[in-house]
N, C-alpha and C. Protein backbone atom coordinates (compact mmCIF):
# COMPACT_ATOMS: atom_id res chain seq x y z
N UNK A 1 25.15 38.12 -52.74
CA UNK A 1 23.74 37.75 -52.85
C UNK A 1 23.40 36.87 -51.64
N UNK A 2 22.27 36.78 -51.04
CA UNK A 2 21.67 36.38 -50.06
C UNK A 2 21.32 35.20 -50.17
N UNK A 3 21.32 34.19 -49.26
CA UNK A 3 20.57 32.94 -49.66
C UNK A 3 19.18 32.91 -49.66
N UNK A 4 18.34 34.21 -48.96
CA UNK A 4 16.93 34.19 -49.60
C UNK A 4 17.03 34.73 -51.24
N UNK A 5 17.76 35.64 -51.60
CA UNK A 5 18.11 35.73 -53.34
C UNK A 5 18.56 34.87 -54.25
N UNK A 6 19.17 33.78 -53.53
CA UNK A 6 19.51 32.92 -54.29
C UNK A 6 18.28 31.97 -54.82
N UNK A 7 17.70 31.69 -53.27
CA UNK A 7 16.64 30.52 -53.44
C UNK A 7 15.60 31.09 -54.58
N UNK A 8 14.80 32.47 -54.40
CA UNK A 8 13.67 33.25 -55.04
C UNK A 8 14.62 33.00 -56.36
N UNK A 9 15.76 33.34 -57.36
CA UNK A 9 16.36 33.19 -58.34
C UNK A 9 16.36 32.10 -58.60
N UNK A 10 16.42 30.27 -58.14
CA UNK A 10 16.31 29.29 -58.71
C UNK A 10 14.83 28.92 -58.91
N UNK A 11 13.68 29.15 -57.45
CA UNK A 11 12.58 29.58 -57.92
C UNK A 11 11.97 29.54 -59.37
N UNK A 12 12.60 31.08 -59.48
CA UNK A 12 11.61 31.82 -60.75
C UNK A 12 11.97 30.46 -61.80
N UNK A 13 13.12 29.69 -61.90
CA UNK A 13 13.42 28.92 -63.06
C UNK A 13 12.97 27.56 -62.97
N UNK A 14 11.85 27.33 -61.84
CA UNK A 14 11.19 25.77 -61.61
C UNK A 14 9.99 25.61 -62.46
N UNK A 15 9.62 24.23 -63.08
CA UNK A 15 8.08 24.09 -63.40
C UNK A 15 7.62 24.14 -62.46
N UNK A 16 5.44 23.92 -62.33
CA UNK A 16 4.96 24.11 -61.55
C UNK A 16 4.92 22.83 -60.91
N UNK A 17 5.43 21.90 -61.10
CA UNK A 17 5.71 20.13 -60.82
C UNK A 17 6.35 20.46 -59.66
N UNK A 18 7.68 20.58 -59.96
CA UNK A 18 9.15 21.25 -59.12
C UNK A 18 8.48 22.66 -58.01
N UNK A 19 7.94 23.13 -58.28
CA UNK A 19 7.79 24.30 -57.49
C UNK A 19 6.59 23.97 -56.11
N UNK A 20 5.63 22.73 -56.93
CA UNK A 20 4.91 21.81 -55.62
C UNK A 20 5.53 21.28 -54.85
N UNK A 21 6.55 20.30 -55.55
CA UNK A 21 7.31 19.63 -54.63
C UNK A 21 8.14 20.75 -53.48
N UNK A 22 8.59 21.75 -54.22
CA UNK A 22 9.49 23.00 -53.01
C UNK A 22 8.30 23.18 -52.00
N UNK A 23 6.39 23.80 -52.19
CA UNK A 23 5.93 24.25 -51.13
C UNK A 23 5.73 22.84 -50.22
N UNK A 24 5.50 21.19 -50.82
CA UNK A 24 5.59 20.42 -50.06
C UNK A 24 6.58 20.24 -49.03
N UNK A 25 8.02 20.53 -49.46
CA UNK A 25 9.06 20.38 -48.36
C UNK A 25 9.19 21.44 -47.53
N UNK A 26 8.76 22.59 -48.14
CA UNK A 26 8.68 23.76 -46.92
C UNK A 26 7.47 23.73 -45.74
N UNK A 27 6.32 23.08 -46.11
CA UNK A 27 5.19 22.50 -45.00
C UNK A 27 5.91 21.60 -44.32
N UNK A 28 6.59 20.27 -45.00
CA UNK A 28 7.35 19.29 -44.37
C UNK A 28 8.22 20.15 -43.12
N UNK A 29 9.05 20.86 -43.31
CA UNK A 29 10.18 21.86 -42.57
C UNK A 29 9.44 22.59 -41.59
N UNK A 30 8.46 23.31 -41.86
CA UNK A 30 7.76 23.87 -40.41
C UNK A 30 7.01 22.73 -39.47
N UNK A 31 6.62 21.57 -40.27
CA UNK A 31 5.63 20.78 -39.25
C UNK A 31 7.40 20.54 -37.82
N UNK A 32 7.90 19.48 -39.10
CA UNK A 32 9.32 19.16 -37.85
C UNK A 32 9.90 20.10 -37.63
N UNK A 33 9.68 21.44 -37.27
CA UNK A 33 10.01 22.73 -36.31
C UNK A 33 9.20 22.65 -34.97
N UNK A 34 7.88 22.45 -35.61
CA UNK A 34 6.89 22.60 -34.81
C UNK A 34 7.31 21.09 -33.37
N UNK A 35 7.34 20.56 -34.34
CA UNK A 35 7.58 18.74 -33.39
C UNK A 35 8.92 19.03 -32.79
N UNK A 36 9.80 19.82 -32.94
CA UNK A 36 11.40 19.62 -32.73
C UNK A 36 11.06 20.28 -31.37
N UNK A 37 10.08 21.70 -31.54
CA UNK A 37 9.85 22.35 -30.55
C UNK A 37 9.08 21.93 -29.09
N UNK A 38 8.35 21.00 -29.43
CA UNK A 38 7.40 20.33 -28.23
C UNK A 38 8.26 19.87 -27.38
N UNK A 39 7.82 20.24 -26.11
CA UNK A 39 9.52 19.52 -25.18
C UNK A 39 9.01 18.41 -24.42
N UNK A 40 9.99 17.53 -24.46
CA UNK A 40 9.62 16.27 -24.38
C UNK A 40 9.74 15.66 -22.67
N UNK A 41 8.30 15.26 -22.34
CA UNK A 41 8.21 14.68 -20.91
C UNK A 41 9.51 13.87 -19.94
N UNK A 42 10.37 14.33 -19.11
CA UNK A 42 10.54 13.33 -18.28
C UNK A 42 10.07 12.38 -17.72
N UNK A 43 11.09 11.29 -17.63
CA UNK A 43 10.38 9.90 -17.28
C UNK A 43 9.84 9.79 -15.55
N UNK A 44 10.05 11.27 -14.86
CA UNK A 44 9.83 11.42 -13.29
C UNK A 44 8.59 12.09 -13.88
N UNK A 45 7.85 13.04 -14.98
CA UNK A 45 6.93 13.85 -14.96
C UNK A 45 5.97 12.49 -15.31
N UNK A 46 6.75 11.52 -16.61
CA UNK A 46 5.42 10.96 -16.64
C UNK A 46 4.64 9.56 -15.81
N UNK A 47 5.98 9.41 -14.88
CA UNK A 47 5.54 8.63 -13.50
C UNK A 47 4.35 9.26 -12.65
N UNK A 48 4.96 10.49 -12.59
CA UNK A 48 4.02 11.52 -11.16
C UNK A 48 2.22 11.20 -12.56
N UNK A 49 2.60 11.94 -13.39
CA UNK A 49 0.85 12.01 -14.20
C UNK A 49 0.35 10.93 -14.12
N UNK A 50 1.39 9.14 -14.22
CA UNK A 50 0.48 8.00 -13.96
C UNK A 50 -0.31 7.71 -12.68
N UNK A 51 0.99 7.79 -12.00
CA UNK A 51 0.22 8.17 -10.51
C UNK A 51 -0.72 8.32 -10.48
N UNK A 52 -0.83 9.39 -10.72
CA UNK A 52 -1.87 10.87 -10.29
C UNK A 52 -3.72 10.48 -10.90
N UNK A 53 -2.92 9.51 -12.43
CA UNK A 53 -4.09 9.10 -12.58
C UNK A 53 -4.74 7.88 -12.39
N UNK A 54 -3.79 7.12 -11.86
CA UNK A 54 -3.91 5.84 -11.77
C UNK A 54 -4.87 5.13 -11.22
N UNK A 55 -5.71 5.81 -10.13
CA UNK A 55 -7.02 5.42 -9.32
C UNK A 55 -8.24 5.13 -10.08
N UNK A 56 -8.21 7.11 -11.28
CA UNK A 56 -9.19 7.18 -11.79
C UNK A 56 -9.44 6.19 -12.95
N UNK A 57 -7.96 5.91 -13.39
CA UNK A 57 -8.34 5.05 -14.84
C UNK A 57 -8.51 3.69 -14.38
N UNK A 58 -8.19 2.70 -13.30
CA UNK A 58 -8.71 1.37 -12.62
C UNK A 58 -10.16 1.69 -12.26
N UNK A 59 -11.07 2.57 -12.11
CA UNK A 59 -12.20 2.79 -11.60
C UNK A 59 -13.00 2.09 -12.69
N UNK A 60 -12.21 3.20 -13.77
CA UNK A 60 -12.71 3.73 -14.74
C UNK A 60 -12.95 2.08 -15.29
N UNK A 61 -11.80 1.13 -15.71
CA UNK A 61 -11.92 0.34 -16.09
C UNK A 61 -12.69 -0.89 -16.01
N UNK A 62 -12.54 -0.82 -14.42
CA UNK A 62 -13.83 -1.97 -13.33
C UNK A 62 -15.22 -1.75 -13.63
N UNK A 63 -15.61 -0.26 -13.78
CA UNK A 63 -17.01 -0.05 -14.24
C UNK A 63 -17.26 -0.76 -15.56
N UNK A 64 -16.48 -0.70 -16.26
CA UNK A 64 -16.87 -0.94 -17.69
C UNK A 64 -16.72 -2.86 -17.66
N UNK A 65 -15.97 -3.63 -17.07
CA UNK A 65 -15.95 -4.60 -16.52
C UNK A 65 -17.68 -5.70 -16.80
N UNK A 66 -18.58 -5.24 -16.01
CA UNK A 66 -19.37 -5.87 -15.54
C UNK A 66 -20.56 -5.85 -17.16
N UNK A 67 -20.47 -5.18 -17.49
CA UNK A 67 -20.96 -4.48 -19.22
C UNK A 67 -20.59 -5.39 -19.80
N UNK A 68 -19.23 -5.38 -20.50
CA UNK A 68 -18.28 -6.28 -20.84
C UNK A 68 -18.40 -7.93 -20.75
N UNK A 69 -18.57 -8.18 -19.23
CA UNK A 69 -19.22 -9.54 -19.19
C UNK A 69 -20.78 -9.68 -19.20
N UNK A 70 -21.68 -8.75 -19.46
CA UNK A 70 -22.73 -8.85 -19.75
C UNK A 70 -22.78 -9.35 -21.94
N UNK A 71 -22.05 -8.39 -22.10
CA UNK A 71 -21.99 -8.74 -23.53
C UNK A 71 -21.40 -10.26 -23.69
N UNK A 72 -20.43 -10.36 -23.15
CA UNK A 72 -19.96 -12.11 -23.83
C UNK A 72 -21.13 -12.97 -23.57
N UNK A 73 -21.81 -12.54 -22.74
CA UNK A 73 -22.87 -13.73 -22.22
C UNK A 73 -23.98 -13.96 -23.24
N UNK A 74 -24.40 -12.53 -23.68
CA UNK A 74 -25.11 -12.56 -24.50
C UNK A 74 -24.58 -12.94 -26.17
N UNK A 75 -23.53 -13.18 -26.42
CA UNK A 75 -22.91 -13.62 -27.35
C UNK A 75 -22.62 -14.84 -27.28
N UNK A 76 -22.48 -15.67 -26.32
CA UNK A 76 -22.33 -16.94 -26.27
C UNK A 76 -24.01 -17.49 -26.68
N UNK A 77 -24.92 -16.73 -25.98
CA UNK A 77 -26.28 -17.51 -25.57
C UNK A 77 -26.79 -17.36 -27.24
């Protein structure tokens, strides 16, 4: 007998309590397939992407800067 025959045979003999909990751990089992599968960044790939972005996100940040101290001011006053 097969271990897919085995499993469908203990199956048929679960409540529907027990048989939630089985489709919960089988969602559980594909998500961490899914995550096991994502391949994971080198620490040289995610240097080069800081880099790369590093101009735009200091820009980015200085603009928002002057806003920022517009609001405290008006929160103090």
């Amino acid at each position: 007998m097969s271990i897919k025959e085995q499993v469908t045979q203990e199956l048929d003999n679960l409540s529907e309590a027990e048989l939630k909990e089985i489709a919960e751990y089988v969602t559980f089992l594909k998500f961490r397939a899914r995550v096991k599968a994502r391949p994971a960044l080198a620490e040289t790939q995610l240097a080069a992407l800081y880099a790369e972005f590093a101009d735009e996100d200091r820009k980015l940040a200085e603009e928002g800067m002057s806003d920022y101290a517009k609001g405290l001011i008006k929160e103090d006053a």
